[in-house]
PDB file of N, CA and C in Angstrom:
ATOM      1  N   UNK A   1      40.970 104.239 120.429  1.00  0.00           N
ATOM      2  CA  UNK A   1      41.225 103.138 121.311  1.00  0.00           C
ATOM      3  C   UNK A   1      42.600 103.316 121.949  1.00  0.00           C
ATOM      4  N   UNK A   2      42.676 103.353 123.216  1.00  0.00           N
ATOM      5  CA  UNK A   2      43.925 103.569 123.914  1.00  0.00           C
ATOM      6  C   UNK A   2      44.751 101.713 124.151  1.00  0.00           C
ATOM      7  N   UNK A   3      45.946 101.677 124.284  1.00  0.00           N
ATOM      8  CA  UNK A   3      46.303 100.411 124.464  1.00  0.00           C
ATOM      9  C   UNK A   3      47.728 100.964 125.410  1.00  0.00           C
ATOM     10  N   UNK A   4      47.976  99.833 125.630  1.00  0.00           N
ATOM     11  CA  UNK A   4      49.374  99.950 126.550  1.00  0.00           C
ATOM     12  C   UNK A   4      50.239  99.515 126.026  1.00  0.00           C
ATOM     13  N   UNK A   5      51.886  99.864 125.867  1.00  0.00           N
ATOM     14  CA  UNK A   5      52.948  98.901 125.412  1.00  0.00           C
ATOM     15  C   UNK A   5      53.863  99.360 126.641  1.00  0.00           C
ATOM     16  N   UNK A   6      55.037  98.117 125.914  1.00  0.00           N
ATOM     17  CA  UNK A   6      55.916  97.828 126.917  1.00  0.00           C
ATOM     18  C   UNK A   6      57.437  97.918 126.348  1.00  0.00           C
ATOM     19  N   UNK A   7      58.142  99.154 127.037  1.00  0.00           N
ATOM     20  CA  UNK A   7      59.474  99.821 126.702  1.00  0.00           C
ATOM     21  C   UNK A   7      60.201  99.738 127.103  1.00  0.00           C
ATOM     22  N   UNK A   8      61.702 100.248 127.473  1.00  0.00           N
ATOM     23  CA  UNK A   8      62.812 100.271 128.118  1.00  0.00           C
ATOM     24  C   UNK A   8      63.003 101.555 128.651  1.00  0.00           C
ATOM     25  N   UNK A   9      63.201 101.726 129.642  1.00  0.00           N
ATOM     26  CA  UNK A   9      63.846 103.366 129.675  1.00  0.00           C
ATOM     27  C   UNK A   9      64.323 104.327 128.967  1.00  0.00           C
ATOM     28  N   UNK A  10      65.819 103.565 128.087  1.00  0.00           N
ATOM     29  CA  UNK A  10      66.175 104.308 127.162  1.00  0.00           C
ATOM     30  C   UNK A  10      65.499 104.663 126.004  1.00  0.00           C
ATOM     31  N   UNK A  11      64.157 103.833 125.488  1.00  0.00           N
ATOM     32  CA  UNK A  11      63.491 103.570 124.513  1.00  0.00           C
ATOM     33  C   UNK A  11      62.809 105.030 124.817  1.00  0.00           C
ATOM     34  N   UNK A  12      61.949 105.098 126.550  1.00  0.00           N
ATOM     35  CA  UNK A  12      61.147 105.956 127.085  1.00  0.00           C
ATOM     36  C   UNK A  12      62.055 107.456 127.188  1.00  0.00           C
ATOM     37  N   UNK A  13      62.798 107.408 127.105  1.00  0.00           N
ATOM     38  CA  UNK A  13      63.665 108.882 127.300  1.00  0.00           C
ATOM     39  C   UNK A  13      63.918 109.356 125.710  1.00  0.00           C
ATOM     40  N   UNK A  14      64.516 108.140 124.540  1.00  0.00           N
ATOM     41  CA  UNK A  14      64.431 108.535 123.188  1.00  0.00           C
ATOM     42  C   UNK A  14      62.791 109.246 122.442  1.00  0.00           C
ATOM     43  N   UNK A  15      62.058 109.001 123.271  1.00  0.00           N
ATOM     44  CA  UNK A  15      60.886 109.433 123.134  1.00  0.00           C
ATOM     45  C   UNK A  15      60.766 110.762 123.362  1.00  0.00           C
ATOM     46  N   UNK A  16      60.900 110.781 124.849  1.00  0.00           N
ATOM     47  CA  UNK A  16      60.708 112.299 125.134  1.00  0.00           C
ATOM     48  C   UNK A  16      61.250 113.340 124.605  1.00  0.00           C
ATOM     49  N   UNK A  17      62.869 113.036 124.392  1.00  0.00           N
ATOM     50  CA  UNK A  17      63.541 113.911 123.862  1.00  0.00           C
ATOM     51  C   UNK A  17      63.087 114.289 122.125  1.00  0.00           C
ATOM     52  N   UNK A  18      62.163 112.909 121.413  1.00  0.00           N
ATOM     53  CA  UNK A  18      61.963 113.590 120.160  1.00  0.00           C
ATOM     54  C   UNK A  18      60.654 114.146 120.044  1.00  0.00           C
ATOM     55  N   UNK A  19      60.009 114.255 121.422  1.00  0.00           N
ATOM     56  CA  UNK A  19      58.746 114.506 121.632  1.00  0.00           C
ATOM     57  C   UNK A  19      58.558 116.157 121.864  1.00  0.00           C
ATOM     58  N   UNK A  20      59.939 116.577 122.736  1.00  0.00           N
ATOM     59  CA  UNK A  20      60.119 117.759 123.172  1.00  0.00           C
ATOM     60  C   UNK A  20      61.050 118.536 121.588  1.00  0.00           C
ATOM     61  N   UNK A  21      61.596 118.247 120.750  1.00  0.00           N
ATOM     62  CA  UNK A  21      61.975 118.305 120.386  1.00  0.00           C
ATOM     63  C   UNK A  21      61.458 119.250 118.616  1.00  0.00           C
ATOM     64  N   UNK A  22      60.519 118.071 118.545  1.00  0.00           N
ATOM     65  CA  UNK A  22      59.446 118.189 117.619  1.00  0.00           C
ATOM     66  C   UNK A  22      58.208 119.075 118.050  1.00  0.00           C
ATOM     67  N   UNK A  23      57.965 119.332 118.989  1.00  0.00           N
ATOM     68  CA  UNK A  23      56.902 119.951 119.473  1.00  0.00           C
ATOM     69  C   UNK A  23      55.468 119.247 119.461  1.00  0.00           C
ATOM     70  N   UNK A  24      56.175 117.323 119.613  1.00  0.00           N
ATOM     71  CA  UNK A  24      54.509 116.926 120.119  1.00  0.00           C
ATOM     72  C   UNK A  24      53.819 116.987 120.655  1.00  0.00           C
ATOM     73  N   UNK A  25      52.585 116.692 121.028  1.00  0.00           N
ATOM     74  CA  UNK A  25      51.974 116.620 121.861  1.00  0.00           C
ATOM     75  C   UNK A  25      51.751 115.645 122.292  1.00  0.00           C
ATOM     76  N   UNK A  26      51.884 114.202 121.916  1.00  0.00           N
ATOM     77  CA  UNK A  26      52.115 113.482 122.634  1.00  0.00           C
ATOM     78  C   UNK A  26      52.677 112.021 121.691  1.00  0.00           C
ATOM     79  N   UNK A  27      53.169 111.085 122.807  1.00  0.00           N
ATOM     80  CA  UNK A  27      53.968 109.558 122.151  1.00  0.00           C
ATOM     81  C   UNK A  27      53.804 109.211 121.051  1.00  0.00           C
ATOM     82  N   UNK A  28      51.647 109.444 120.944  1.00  0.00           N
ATOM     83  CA  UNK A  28      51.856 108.572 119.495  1.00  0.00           C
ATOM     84  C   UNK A  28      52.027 109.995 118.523  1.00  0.00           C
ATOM     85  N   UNK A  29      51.637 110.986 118.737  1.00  0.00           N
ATOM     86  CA  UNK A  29      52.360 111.708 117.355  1.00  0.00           C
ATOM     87  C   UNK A  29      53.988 111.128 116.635  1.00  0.00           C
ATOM     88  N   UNK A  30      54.328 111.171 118.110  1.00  0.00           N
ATOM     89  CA  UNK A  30      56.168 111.402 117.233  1.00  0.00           C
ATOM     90  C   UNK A  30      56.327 110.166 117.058  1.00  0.00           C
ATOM     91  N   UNK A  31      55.424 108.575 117.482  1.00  0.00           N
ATOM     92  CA  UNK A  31      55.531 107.294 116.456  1.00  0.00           C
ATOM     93  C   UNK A  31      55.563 107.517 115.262  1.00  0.00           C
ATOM     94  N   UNK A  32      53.877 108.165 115.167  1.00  0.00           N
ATOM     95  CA  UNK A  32      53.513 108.080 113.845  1.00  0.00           C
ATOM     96  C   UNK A  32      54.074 109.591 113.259  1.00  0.00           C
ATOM     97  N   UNK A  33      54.988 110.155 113.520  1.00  0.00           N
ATOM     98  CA  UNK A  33      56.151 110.858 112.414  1.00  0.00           C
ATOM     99  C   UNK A  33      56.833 110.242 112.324  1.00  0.00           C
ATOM    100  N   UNK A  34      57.599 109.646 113.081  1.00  0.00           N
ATOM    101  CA  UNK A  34      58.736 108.373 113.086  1.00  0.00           C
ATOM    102  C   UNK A  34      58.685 107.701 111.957  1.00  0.00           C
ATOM    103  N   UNK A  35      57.479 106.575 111.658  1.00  0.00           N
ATOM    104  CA  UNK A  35      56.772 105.761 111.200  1.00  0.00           C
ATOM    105  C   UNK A  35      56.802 106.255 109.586  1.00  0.00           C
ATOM    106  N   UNK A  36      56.092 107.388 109.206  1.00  0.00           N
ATOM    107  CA  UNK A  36      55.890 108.426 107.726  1.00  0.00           C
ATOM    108  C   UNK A  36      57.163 108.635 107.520  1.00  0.00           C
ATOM    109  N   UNK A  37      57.876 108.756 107.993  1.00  0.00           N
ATOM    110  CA  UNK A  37      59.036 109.418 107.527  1.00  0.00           C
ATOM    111  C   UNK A  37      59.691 108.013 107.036  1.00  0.00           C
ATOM    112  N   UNK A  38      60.029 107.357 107.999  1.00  0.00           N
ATOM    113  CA  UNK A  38      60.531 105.941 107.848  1.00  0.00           C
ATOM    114  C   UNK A  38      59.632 105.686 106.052  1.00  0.00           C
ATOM    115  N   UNK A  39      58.456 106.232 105.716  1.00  0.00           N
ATOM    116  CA  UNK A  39      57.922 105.065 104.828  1.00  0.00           C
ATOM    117  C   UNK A  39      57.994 105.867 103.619  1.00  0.00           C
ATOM    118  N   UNK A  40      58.302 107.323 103.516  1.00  0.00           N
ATOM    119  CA  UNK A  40      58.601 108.554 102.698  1.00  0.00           C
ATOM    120  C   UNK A  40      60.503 108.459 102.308  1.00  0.00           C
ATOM    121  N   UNK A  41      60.880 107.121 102.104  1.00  0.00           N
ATOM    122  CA  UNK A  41      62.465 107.707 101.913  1.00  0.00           C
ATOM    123  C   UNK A  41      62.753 108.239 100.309  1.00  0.00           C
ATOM    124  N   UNK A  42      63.328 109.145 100.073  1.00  0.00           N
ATOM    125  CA  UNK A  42      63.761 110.335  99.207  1.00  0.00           C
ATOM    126  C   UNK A  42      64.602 108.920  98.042  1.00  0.00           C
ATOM    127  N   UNK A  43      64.157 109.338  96.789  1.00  0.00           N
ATOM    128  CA  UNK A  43      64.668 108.476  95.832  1.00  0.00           C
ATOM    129  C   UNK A  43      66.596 109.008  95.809  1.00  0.00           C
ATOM    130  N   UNK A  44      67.247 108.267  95.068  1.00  0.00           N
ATOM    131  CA  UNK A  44      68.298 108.401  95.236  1.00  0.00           C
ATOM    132  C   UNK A  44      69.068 108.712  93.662  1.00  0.00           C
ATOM    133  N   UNK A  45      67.733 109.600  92.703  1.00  0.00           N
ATOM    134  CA  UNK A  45      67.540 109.455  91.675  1.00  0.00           C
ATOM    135  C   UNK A  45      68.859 110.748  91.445  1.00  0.00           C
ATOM    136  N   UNK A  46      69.587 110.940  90.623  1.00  0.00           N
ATOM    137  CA  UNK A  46      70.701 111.882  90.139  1.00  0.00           C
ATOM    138  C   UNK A  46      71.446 111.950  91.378  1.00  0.00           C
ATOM    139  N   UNK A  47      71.524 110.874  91.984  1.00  0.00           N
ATOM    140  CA  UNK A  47      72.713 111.345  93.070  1.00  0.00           C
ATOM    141  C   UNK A  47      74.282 110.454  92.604  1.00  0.00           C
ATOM    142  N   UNK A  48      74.392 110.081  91.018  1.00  0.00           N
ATOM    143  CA  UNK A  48      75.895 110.270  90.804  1.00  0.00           C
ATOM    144  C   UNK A  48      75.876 111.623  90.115  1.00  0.00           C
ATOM    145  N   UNK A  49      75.355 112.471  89.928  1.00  0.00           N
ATOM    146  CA  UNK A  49      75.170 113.328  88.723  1.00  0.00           C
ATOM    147  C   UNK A  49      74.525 112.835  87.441  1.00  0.00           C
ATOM    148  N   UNK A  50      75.476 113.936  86.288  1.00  0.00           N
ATOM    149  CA  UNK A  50      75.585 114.236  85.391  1.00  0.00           C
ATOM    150  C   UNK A  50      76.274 113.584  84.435  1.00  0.00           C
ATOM    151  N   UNK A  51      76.844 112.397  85.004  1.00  0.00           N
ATOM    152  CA  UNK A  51      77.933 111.505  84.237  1.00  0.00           C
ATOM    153  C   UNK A  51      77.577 110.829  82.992  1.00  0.00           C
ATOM    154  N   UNK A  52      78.476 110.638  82.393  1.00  0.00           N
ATOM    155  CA  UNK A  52      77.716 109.224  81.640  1.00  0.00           C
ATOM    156  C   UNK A  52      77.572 108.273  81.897  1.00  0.00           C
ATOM    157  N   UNK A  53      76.924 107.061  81.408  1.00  0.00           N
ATOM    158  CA  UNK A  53      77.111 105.206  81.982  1.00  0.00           C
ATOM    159  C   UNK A  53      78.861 104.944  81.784  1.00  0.00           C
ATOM    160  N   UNK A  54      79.388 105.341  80.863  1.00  0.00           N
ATOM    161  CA  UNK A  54      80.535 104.635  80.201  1.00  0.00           C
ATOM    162  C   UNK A  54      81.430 105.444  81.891  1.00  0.00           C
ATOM    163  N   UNK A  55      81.160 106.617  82.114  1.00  0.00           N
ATOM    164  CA  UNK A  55      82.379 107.227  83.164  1.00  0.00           C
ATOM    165  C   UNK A  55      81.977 106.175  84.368  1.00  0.00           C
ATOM    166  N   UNK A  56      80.594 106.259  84.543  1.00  0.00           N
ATOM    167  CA  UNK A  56      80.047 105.483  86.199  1.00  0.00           C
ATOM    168  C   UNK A  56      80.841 104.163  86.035  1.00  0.00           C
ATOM    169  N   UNK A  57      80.919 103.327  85.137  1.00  0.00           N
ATOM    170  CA  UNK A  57      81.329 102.171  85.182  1.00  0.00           C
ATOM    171  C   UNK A  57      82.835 102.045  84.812  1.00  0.00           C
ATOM    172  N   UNK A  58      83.413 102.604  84.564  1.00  0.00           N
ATOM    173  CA  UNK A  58      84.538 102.683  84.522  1.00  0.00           C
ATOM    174  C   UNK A  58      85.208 103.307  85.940  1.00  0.00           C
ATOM    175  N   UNK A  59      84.725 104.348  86.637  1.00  0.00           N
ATOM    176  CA  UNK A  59      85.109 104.367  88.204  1.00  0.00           C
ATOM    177  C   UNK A  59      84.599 103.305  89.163  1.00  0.00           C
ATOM    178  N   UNK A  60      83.911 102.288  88.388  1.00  0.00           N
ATOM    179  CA  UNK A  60      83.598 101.228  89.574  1.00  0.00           C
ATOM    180  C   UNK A  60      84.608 100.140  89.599  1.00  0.00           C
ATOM    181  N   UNK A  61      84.877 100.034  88.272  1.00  0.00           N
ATOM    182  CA  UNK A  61      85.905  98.814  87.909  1.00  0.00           C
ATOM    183  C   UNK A  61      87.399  98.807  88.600  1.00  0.00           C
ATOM    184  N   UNK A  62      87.663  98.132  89.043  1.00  0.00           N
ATOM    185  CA  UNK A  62      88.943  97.846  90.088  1.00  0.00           C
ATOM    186  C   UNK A  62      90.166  97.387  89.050  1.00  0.00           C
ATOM    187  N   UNK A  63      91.463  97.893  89.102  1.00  0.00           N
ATOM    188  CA  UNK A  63      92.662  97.723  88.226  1.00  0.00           C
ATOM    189  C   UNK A  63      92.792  96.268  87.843  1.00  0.00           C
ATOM    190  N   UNK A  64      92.357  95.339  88.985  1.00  0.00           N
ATOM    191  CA  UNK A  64      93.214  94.020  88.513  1.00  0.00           C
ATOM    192  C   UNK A  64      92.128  93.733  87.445  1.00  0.00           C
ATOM    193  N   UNK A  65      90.800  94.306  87.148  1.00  0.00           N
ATOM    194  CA  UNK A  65      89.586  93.956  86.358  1.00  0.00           C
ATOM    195  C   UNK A  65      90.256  93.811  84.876  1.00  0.00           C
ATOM    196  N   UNK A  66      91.118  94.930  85.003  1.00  0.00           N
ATOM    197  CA  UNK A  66      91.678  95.231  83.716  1.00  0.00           C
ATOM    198  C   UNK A  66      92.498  94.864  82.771  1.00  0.00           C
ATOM    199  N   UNK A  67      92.519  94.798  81.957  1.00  0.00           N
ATOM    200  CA  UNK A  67      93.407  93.768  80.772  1.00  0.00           C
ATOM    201  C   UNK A  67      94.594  94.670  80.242  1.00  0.00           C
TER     202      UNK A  67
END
């Protein structure tokens, strides 16, 4: 089913450029990569490391916290 929407220029040029870019073939591909990707975000699982709890929370704590 084809439908029509309604854009801005700049909206219509951010298009093309990720259209040409990506090697779509056309608008709605690079939505719907847009879209997957947007709904695929990467866990944020070991991104302090290797630390312990006792180090993580102790670099969060601010001086005046402190006794």
């Amino acid at each position: 089913m084809k439908t029509t929407i309604q854009i801005n220029e700049n909206t219509l040029e951010l298009l093309r450029n990720v259209r040409d870019n990506t090697n779509s073939n056309s608008y709605d591909d690079v939505i719907n990569k847009i879209i997957i990707k947007s709904l695929n975000k990467e866990s944020l699982f070991g991104y302090l490391g290797k630390k312990n709890k006792k180090e993580i929370l102790k670099e969060l704590r601010d001086k005046s916290d402190r006794f």
